[in-house]
Protein backbone atom coordinates (compact mmCIF):
# COMPACT_ATOMS: atom_id res chain seq x y z
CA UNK A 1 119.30 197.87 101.87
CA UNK A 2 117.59 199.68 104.78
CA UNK A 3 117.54 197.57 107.97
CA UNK A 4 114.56 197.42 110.47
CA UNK A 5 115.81 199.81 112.89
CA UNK A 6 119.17 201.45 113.31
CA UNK A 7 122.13 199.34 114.08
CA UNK A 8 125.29 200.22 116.42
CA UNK A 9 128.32 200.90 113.90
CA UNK A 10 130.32 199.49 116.41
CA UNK A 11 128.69 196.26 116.29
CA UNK A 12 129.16 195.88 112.41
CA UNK A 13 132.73 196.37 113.43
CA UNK A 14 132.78 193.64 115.91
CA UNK A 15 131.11 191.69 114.24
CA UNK A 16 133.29 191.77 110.94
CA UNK A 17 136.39 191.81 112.89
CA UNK A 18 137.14 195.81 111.83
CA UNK A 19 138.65 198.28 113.53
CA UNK A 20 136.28 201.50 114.09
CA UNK A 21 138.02 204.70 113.77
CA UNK A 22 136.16 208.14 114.81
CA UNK A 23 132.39 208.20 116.05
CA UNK A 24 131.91 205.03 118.11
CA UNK A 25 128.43 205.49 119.30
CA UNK A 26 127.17 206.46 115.75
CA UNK A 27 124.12 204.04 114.14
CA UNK A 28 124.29 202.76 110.58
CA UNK A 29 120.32 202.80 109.02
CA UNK A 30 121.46 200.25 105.69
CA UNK A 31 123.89 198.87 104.16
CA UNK A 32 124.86 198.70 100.61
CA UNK A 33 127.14 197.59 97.84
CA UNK A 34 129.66 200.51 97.03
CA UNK A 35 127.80 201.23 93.35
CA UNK A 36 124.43 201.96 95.14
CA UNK A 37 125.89 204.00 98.32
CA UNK A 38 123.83 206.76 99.46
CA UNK A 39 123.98 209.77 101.67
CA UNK A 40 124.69 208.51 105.37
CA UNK A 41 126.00 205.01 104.68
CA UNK A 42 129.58 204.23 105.79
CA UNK A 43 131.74 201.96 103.64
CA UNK A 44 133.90 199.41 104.69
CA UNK A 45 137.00 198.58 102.45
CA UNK A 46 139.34 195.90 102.01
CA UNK A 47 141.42 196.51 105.85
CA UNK A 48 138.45 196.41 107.50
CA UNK A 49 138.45 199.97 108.80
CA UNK A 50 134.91 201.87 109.65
């Protein structure tokens, strides 16, 4: 899924309650299920670590 505009990666974390470890100020531009990833998204596993 490709969102509207960019999104803050440190927001995602935030707002799933995950810790963000490395770049902080980087943007996320979709999200998908781990199956359908593709080049540029991050994945977030079970201990909620970006």
């Amino acid at each position: 899924m490709q969102f509207s505009s960019p999104v803050s990666i440190q927001w995602v974390a935030d707002f799933i309650g995950a810790k963000l470890i490395g770049n902080v100020s980087a943007h996320a531009t979709g999200i998908n299920e781990i199956h359908k990833v593709e080049k540029g998204i991050w994945f977030c596993g079970p201990s909620k670590i970006l």
